[in-house]
Protein backbone atom coordinates (compact mmCIF):
# COMPACT_ATOMS: atom_id res chain seq x y z
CA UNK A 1 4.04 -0.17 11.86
CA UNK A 2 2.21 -3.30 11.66
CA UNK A 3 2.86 -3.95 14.97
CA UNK A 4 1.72 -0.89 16.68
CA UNK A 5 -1.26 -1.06 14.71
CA UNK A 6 -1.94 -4.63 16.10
CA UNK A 7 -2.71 -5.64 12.62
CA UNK A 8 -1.14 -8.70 10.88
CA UNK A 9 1.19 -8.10 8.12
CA UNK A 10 1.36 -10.21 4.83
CA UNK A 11 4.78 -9.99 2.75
CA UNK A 12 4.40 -9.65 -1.05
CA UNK A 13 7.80 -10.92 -2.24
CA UNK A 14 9.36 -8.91 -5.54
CA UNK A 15 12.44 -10.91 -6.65
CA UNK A 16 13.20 -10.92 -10.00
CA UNK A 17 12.91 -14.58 -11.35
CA UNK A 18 9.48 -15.16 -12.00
CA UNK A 19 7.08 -14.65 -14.98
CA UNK A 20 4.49 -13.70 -12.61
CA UNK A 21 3.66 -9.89 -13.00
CA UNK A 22 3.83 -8.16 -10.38
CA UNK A 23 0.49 -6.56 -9.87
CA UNK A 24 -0.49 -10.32 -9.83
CA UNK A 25 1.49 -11.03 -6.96
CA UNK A 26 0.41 -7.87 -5.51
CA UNK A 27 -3.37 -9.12 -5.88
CA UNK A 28 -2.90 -12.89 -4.33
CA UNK A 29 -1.31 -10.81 -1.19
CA UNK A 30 -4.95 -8.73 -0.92
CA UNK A 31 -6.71 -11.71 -1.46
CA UNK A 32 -5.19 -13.55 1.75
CA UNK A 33 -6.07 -10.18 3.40
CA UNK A 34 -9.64 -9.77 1.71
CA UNK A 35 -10.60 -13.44 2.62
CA UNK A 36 -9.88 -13.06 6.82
CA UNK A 37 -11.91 -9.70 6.55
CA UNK A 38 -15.66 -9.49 7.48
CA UNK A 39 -17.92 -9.88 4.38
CA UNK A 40 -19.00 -6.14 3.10
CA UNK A 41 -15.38 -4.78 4.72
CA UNK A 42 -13.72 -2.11 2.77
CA UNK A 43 -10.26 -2.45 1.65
CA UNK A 44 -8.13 0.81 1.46
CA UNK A 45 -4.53 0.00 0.43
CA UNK A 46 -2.45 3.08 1.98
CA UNK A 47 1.52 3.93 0.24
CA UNK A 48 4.12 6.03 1.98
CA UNK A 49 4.97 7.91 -1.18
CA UNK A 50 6.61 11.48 -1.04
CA UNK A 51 6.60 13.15 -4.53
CA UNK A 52 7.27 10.72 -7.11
CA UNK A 53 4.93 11.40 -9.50
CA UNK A 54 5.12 8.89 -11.35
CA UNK A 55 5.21 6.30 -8.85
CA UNK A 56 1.66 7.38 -7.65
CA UNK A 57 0.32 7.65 -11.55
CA UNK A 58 1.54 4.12 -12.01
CA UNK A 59 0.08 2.95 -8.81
CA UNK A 60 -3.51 4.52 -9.02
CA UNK A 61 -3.68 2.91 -12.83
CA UNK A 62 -2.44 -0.45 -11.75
CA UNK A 63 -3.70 -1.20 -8.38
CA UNK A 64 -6.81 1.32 -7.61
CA UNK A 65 -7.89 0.58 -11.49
CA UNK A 66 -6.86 -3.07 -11.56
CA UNK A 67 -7.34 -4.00 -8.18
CA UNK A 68 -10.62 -1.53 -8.05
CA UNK A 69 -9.61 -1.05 -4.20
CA UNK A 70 -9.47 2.52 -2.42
CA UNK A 71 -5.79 4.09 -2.66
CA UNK A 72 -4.71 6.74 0.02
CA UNK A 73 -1.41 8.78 0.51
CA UNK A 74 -1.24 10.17 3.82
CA UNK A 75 2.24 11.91 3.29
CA UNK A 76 1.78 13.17 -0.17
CA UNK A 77 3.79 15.90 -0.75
CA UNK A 78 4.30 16.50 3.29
CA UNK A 79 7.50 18.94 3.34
CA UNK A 80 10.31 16.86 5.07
CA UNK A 81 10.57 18.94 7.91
CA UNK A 82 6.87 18.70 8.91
CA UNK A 83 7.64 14.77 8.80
CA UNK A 84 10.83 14.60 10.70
CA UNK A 85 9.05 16.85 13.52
CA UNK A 86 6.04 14.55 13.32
CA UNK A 87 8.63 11.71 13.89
CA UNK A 88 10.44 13.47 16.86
CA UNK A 89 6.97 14.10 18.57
CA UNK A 90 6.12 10.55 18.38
């Protein structure tokens, strides 16, 4: 996706073995990202989630309150079927 977008992707790794939390390691990845962007640039942090509640509650508390950064969910509660012929169109 990264690629077709022409945009660089950074990787954020999540291995167990460090006492580094996680939305810490999340944050030094957006601040590599935040420091190549044009001063005044928005940040919008977009998540492929489906319809895990949960997941998205977790994330909008820890990384759009935390991180104070714009969240968006494009497929958010998309039926599968209106994805999979979105995916055969493309």
């Amino acid at each position: 996706q990264a690629s077709a977008l022409d945009v660089p992707l950074v990787g954020v790794p999540m291995h167990r073995g460090t006492t580094e939390p996680y939305v810490d390691r999340i944050r030094r990845g957006i601040d590599l990202i935040a420091s190549s962007l044009a001063e005044g640039t928005n940040l919008t942090l977009a998540f492929g989630d489906l319809h895990l509640g949960h997941i998205k509650e977790w994330r909008d508390a820890a990384l759009g309150a935390d991180l104070k950064y714009a969240l968006e969910y494009p497929c958010w509660k998309t039926p599968y079927e209106d994805l999979l012929q979105d995916l055969e169109r493309s």
